[in-house]
C-alpha atoms as a PDB file:
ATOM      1  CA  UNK A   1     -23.336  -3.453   3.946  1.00  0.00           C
ATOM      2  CA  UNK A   2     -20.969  -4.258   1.067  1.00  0.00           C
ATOM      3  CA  UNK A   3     -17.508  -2.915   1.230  1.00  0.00           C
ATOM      4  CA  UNK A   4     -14.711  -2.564  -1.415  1.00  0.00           C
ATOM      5  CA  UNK A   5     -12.212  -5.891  -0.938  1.00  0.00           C
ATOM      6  CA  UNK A   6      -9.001  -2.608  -1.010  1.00  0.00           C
ATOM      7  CA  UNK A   7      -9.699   0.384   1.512  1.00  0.00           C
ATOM      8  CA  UNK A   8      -7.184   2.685  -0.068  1.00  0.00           C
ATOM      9  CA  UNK A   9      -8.056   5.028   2.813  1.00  0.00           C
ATOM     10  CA  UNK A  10      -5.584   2.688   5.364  1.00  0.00           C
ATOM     11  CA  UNK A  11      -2.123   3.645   6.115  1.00  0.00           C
ATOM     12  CA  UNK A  12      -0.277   6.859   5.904  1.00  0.00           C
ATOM     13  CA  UNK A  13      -2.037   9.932   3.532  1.00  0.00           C
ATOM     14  CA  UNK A  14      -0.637  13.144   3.356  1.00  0.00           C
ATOM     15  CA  UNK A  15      -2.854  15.904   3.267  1.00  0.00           C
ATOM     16  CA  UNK A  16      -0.790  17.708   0.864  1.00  0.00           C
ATOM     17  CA  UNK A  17       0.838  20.762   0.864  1.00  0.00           C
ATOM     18  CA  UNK A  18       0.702  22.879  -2.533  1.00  0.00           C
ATOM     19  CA  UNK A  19       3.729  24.553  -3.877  1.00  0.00           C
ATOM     20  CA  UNK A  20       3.422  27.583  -5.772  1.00  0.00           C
ATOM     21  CA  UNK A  21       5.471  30.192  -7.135  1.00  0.00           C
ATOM     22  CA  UNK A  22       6.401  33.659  -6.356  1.00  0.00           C
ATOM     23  CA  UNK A  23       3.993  34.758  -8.095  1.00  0.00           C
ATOM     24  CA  UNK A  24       1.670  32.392  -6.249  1.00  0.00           C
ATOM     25  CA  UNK A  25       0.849  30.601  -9.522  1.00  0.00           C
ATOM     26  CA  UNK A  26       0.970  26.152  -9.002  1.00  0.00           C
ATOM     27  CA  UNK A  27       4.226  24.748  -9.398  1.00  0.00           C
ATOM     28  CA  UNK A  28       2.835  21.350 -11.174  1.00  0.00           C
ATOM     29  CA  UNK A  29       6.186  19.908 -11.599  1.00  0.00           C
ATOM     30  CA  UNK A  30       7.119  20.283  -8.084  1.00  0.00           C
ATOM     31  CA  UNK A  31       4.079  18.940  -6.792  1.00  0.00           C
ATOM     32  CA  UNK A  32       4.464  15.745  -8.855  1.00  0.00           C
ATOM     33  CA  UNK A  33       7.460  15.504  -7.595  1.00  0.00           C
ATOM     34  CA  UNK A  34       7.021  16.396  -3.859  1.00  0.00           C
ATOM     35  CA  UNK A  35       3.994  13.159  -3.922  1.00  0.00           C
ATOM     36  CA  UNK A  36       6.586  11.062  -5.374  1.00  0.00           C
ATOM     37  CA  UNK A  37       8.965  12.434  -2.612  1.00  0.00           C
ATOM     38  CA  UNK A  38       6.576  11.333   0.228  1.00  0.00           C
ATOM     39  CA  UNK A  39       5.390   7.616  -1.129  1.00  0.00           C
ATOM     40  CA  UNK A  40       9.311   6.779  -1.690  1.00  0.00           C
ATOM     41  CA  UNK A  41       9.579   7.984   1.738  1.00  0.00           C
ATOM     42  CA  UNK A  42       7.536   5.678   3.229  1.00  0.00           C
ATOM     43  CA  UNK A  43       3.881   7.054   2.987  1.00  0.00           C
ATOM     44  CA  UNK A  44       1.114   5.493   1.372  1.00  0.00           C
ATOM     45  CA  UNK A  45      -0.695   7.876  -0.682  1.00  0.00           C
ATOM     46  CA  UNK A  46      -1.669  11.361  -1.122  1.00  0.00           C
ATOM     47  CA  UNK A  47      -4.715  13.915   0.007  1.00  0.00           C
ATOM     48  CA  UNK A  48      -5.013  16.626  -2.805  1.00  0.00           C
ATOM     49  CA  UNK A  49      -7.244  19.497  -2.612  1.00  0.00           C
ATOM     50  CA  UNK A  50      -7.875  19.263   1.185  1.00  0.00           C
ATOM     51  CA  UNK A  51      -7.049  22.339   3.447  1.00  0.00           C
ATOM     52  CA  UNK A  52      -3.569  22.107   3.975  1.00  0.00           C
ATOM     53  CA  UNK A  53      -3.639  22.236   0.039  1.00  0.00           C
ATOM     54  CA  UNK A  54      -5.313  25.396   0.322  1.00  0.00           C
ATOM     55  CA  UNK A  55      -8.346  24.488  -2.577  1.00  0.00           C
ATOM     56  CA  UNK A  56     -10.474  26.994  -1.177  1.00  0.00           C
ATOM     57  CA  UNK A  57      -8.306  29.526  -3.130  1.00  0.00           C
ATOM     58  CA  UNK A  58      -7.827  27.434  -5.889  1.00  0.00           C
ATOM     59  CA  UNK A  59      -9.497  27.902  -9.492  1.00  0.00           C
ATOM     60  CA  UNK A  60     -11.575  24.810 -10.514  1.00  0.00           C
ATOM     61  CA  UNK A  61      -8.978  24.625 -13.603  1.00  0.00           C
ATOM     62  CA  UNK A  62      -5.978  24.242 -11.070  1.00  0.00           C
ATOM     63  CA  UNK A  63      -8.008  22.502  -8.501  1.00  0.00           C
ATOM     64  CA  UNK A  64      -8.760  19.356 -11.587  1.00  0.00           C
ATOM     65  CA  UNK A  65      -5.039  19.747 -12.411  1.00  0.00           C
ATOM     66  CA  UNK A  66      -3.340  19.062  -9.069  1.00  0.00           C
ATOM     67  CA  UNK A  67      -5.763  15.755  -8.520  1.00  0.00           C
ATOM     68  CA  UNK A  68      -4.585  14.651 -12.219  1.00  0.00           C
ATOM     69  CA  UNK A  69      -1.108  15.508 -11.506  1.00  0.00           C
ATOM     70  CA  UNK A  70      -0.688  13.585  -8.407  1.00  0.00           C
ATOM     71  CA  UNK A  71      -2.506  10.340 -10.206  1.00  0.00           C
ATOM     72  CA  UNK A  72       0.475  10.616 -12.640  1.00  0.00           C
ATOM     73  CA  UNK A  73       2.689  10.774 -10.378  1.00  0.00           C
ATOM     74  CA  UNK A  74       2.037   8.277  -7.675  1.00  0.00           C
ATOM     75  CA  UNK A  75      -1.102   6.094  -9.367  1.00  0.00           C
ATOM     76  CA  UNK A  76      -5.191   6.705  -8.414  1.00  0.00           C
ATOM     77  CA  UNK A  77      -5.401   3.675  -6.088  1.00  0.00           C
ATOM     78  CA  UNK A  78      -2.688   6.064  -3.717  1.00  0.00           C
ATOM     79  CA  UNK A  79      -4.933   9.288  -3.967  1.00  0.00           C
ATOM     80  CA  UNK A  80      -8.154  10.607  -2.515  1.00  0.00           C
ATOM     81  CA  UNK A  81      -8.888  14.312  -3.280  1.00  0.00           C
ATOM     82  CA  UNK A  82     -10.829  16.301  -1.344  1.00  0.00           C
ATOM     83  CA  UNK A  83     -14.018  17.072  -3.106  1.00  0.00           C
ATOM     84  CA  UNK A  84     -15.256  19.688  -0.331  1.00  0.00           C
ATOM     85  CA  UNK A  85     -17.328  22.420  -1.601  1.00  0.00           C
ATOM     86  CA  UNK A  86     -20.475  24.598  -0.829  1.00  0.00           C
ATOM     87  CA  UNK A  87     -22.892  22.907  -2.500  1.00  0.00           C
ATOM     88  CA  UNK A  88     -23.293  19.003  -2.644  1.00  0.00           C
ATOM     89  CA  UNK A  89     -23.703  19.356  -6.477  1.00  0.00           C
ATOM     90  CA  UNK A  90     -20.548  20.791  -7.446  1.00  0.00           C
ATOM     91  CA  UNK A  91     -18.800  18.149  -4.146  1.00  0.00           C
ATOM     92  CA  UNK A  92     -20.382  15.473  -6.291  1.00  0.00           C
ATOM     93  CA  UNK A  93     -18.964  17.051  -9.656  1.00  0.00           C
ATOM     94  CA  UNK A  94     -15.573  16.495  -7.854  1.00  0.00           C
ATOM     95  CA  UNK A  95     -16.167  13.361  -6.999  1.00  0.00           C
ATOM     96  CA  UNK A  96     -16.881  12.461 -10.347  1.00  0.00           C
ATOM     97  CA  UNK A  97     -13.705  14.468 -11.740  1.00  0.00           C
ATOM     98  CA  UNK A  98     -11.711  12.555  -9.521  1.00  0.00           C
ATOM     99  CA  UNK A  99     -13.237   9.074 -11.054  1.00  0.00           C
ATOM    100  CA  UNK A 100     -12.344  10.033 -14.168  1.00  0.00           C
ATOM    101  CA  UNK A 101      -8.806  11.160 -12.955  1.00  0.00           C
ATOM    102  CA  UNK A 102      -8.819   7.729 -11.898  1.00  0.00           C
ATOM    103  CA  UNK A 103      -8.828   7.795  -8.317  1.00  0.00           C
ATOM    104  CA  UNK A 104      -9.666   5.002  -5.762  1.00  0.00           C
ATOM    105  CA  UNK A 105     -12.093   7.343  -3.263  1.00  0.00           C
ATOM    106  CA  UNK A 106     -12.512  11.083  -1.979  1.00  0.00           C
ATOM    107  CA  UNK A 107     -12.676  13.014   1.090  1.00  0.00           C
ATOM    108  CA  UNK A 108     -15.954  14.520   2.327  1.00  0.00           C
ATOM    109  CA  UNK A 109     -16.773  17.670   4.849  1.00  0.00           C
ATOM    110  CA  UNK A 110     -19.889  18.014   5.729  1.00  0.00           C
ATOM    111  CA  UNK A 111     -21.672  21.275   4.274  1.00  0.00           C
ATOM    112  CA  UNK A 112     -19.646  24.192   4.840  1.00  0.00           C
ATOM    113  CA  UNK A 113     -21.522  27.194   4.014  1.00  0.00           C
ATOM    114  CA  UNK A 114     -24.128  27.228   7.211  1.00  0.00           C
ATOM    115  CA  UNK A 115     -24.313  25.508  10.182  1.00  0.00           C
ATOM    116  CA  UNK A 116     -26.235  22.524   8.545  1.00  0.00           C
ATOM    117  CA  UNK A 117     -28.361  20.044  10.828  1.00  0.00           C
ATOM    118  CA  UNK A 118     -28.735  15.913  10.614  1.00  0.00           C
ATOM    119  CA  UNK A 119     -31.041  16.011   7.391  1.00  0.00           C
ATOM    120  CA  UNK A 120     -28.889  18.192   5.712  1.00  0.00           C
ATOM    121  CA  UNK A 121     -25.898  16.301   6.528  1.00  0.00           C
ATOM    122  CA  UNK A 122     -27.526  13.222   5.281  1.00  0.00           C
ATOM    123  CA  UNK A 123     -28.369  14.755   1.856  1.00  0.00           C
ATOM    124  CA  UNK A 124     -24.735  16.093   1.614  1.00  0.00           C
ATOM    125  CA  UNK A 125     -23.710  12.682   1.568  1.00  0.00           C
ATOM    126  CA  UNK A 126     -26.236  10.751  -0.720  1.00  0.00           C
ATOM    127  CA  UNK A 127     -25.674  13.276  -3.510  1.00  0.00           C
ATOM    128  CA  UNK A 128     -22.114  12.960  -3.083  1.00  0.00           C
ATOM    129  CA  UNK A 129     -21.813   8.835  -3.356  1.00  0.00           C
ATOM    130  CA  UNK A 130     -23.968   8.736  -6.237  1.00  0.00           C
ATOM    131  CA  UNK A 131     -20.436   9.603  -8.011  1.00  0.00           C
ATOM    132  CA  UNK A 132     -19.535   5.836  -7.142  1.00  0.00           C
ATOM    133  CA  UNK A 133     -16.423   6.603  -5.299  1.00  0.00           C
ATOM    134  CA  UNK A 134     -15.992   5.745  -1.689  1.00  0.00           C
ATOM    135  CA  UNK A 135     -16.278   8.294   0.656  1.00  0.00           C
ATOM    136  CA  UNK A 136     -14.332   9.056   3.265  1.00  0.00           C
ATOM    137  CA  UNK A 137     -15.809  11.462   6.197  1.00  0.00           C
ATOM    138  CA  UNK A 138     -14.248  14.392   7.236  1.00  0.00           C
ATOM    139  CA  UNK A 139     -14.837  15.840  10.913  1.00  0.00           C
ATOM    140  CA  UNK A 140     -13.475  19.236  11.338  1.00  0.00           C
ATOM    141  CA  UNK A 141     -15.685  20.718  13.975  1.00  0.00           C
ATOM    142  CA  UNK A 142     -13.293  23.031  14.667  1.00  0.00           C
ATOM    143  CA  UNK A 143     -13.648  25.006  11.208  1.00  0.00           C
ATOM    144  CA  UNK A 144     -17.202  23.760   9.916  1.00  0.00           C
ATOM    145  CA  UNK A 145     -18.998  24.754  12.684  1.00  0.00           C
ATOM    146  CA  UNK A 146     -20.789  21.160  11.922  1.00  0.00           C
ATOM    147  CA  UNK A 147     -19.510  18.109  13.989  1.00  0.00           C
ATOM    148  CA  UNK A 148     -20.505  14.993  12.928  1.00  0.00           C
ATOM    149  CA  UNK A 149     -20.379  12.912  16.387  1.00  0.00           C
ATOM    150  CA  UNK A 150     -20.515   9.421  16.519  1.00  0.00           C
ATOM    151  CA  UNK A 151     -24.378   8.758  16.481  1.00  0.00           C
ATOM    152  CA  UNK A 152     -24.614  10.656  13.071  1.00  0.00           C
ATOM    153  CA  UNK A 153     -21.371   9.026  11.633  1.00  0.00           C
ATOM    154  CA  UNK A 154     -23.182   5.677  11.982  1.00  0.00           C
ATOM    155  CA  UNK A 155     -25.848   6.471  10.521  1.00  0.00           C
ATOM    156  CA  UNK A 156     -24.186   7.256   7.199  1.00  0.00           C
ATOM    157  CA  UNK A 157     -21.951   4.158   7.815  1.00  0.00           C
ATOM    158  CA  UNK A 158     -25.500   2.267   8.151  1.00  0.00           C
ATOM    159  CA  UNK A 159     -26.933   3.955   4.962  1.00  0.00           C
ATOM    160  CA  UNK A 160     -23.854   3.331   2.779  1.00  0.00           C
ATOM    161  CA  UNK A 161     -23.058   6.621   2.553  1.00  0.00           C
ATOM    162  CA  UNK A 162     -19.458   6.541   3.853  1.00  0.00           C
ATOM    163  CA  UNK A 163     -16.978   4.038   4.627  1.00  0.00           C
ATOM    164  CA  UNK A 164     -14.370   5.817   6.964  1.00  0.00           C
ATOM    165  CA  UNK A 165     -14.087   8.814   8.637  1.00  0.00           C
ATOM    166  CA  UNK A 166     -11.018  11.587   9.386  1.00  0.00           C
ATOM    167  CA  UNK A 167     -11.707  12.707  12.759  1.00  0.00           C
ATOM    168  CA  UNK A 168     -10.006  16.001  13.512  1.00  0.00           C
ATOM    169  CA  UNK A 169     -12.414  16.982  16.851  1.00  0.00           C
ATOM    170  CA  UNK A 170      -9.018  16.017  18.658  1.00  0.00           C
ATOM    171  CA  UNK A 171     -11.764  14.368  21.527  1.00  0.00           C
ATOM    172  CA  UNK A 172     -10.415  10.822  21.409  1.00  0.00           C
ATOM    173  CA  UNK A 173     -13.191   9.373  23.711  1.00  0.00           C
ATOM    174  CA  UNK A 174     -14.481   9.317  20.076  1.00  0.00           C
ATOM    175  CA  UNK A 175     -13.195   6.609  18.393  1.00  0.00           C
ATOM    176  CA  UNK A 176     -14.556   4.226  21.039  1.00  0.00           C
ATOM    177  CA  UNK A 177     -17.959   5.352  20.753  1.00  0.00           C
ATOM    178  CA  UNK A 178     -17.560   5.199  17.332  1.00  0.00           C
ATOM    179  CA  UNK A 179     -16.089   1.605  17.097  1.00  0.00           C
ATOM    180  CA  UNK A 180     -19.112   0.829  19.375  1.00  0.00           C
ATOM    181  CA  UNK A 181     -21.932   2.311  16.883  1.00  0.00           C
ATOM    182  CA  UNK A 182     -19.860   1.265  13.783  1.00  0.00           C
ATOM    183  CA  UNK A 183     -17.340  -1.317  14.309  1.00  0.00           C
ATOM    184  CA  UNK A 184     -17.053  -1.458  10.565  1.00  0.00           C
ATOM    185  CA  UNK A 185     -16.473   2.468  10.031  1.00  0.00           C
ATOM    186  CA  UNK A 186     -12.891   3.219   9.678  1.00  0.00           C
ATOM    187  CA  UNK A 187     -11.344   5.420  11.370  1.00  0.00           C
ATOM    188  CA  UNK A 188      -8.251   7.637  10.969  1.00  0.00           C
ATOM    189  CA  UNK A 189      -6.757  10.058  12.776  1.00  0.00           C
ATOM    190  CA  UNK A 190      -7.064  13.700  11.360  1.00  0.00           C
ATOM    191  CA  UNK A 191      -4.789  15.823  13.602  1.00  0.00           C
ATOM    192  CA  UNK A 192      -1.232  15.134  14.100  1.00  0.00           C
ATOM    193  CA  UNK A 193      -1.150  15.747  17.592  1.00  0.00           C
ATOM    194  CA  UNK A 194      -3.410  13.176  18.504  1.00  0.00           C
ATOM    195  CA  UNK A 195      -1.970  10.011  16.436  1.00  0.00           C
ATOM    196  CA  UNK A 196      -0.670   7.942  19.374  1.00  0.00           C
ATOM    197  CA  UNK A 197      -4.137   8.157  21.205  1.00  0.00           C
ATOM    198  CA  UNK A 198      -6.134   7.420  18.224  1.00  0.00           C
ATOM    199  CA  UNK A 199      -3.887   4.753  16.802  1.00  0.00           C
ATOM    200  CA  UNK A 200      -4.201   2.908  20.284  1.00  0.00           C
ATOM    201  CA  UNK A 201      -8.497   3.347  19.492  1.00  0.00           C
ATOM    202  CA  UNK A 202      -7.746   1.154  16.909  1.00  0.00           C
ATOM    203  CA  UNK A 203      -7.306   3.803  14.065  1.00  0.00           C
ATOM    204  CA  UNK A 204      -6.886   2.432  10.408  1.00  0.00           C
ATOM    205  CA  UNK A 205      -4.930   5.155   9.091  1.00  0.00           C
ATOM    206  CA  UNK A 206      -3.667   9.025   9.141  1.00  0.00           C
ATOM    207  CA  UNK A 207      -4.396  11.399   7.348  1.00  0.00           C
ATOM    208  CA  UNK A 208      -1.149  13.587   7.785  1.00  0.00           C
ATOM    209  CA  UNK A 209       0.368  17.106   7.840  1.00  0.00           C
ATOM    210  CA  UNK A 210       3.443  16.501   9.042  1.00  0.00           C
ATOM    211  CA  UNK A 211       4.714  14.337   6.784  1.00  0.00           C
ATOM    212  CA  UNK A 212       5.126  17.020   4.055  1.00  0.00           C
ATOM    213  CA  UNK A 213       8.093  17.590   6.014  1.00  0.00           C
ATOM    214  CA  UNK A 214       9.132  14.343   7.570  1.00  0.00           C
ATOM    215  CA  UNK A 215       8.468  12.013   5.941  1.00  0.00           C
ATOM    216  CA  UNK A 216      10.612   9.093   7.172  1.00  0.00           C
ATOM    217  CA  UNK A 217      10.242   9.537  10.405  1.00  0.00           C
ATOM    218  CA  UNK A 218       6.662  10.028  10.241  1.00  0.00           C
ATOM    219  CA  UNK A 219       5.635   6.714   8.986  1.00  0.00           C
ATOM    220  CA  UNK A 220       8.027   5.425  11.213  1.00  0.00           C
ATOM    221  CA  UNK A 221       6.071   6.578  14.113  1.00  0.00           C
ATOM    222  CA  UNK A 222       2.367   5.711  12.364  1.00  0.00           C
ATOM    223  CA  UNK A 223       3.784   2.108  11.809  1.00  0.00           C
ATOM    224  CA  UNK A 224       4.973   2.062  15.379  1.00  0.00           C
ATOM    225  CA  UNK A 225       1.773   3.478  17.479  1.00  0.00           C
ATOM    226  CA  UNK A 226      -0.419   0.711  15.138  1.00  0.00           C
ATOM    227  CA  UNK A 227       1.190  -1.820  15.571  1.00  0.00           C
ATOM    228  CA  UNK A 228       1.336  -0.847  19.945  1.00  0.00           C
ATOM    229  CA  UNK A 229       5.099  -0.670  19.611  1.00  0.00           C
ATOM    230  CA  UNK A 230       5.226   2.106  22.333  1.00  0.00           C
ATOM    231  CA  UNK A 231       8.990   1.705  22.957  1.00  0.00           C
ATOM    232  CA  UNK A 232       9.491   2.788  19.609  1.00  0.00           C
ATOM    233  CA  UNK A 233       6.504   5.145  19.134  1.00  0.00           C
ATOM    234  CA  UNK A 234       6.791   7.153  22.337  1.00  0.00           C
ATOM    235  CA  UNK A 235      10.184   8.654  22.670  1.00  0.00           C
ATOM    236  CA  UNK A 236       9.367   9.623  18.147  1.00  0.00           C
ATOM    237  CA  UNK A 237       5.909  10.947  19.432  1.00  0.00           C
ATOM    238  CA  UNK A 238       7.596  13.192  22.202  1.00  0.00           C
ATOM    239  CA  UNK A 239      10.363  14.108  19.147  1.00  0.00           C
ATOM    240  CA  UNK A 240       7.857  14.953  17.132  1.00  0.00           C
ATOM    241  CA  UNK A 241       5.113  16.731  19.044  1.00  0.00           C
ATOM    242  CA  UNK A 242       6.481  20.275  19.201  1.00  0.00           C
ATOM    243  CA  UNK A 243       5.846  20.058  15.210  1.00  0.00           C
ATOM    244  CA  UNK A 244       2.692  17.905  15.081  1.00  0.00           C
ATOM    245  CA  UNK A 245       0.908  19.913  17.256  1.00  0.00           C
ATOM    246  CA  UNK A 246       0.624  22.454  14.495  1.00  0.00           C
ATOM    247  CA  UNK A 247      -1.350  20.416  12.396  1.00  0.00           C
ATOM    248  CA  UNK A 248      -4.290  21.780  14.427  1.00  0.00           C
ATOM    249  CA  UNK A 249      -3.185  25.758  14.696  1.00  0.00           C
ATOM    250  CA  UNK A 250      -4.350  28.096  12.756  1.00  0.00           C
ATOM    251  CA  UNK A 251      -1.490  29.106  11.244  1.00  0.00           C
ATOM    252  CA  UNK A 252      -0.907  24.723  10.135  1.00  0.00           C
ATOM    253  CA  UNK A 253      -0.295  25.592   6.260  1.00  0.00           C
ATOM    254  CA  UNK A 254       2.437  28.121   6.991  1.00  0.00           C
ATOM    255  CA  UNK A 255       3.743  26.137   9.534  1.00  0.00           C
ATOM    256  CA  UNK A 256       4.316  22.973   7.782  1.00  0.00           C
ATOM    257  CA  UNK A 257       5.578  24.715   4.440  1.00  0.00           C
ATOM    258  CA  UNK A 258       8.204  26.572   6.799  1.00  0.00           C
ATOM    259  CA  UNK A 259       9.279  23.253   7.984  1.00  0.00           C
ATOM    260  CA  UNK A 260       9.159  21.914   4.654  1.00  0.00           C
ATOM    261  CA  UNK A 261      11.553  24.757   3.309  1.00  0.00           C
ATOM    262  CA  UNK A 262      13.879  24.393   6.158  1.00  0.00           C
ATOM    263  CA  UNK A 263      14.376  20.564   5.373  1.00  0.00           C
ATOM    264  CA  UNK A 264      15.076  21.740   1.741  1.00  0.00           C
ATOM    265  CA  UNK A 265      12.096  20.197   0.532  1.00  0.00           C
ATOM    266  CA  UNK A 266      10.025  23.080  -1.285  1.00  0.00           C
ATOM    267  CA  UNK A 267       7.658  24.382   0.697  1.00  0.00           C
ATOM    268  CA  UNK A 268       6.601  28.346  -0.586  1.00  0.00           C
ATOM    269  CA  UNK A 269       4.420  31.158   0.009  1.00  0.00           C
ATOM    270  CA  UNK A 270       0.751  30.635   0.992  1.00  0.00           C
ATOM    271  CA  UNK A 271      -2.382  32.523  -1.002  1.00  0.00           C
ATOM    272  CA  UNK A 272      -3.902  35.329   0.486  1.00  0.00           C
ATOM    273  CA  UNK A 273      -6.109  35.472   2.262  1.00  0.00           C
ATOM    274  CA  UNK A 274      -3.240  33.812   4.737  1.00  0.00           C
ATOM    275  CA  UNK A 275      -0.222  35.625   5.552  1.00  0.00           C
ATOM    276  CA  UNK A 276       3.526  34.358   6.460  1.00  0.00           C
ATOM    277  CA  UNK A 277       3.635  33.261   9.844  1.00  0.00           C
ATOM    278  CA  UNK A 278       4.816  36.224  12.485  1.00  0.00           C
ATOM    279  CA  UNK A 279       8.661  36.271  12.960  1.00  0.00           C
ATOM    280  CA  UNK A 280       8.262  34.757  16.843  1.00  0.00           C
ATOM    281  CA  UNK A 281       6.211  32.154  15.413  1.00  0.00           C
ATOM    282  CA  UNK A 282       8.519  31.186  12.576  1.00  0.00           C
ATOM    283  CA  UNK A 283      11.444  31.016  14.839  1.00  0.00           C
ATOM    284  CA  UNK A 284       9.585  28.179  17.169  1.00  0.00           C
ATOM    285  CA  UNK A 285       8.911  26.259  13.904  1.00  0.00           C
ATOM    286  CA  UNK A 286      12.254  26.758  12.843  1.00  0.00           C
ATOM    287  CA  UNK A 287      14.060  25.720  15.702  1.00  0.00           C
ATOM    288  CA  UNK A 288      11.512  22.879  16.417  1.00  0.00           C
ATOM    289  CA  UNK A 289      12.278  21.598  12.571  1.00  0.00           C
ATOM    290  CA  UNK A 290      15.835  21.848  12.804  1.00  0.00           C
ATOM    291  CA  UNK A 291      16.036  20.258  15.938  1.00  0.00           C
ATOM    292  CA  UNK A 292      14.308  17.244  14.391  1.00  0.00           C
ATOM    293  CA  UNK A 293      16.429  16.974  11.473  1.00  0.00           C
ATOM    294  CA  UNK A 294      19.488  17.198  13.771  1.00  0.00           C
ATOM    295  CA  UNK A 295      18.421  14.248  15.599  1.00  0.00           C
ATOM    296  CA  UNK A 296      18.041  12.423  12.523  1.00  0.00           C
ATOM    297  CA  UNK A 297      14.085  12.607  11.967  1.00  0.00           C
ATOM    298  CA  UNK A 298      13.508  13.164   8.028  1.00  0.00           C
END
């Protein structure tokens, strides 16, 4: 199976967060600027449009905006939009919106809408890589109510369907089952709180939350657990973890945009139908942020 020379999926993406206004309208300008913020920070590119960027609320005139305003600001070959939607028609129409925005590939869920078997699955997919983009798999069992385990992943692999995959099941027995059925399937790890397991699996890459807020010290600790620096990745994991681990909460957008707004980097309101976090929660992420930046994580 023929794969692209550059696999702009590897390294350090930010699922990112979306800033809007008081009047929950998009703040364009300060999203440009926020992707900007993260790749001179030490990331490597950007996920628009994914969950943490709340698209589900999004109209499709904002949702095409924010992928074209993150091209502008960082460059296509650093972005890969989520393209998630009910129907594999319109995910394909994203797919191809995100071509023409110039992007380098997309992120895929599986169907959404219904609890959709193997064939469906597979059908998802084809429609969706006719756009010509790569595809990167998304594994969110948690929230689709559709897991795509590691026999199913390589079978898309093995059809040409995708070419990595975000695994957010938080099992890590995972990626060696998956390395075993598809040793040439990417894989990256999709929740925070799991990035030290899955980078020792051999993971390719992150697909972040945490970053939005710390940045710095984020890559620092992807760069570290790849490369099996554990004297350096450890003691930043344990740092870290009181934040990372709610990447995989329910509450994950408000959390990270509190964090974000206590580091003085924008974060904002959320769209209904979310609502703030509850004061006892917002005082753990509060306290958990500021004790990072006091100890010199940014």
């Amino acid at each position: 199976m023929a794969h692209p020379q550059v696999r702009p999926w590897r390294g350090i993406l930010v699922a990112t967060a979306l800033p809007l206004r008081d009047d929950l309208s998009v703040d364009h300008d300060r999203y440009a600027a926020h992707c900007a913020w993260l790749v001179a920070n030490g990331c490597d590119g950007v996920v628009p449009n994914g969950s943490l960027g709340e698209y589900q609320v999004l109209t499709p005139e904002e949702r095409a905006r924010v992928v074209e305003t993150a091209v502008s600001a960082v460059g296509g070959e650093r972005v890969m939009p989520g393209v998630a939607a009910y129907g594999s028609a319109e995910a394909r129409r994203w797919a191809e919106q995100a071509g023409e925005a110039g992007c380098a590939s997309v992120m895929l869920l599986p169907p959404n809408a219904y609890r959709a078997d193997d064939r469906s699955v597979l059908a998802h997919y084809t429609e969706v890589a006719e756009a010509g983009l790569p595809v990167v798999a998304y594994n969110n069992p948690i929230d689709t109510k559709v897991d795509l385990v590691p026999e199913l992943l390589a079978r898309l692999h093995g059809e040409g369907l995708i070419h990595a995959v975000k695994e957010f099941s938080g099992d890590v027995r995972r990626a060696y089952r998956i390395a075993e059925l598809a040793p040439e399937l990417d894989l990256l790890a999709g929740a925070d709180d799991v990035l030290l397991e899955l980078a020792a699996a051999g993971a390719k890459g992150w697909v972040a939350g945490y970053p939005n807020a710390l940045p710095r010290a984020s890559a620092e600790l992807y760069r570290a657990a790849v490369a099996g620096d554990l004297t350096s990745a450890l003691p930043l994991y344990r740092q870290l973890h009181p934040l990372l681990r709610w990447d995989s909460k329910v509450e994950f957008v408000q959390a990270i945009k509190l964090s974000m707004d206590v580091v003085g980097q924008y974060g904002g309101p959320v769209r209904p139908p979310r609502v703030p976090l509850l004061p006892e929660q917002a005082a753990v992420v509060r306290a958990a942020t500021e004790k990072a930046v006091a100890a010199g994580l940014g």
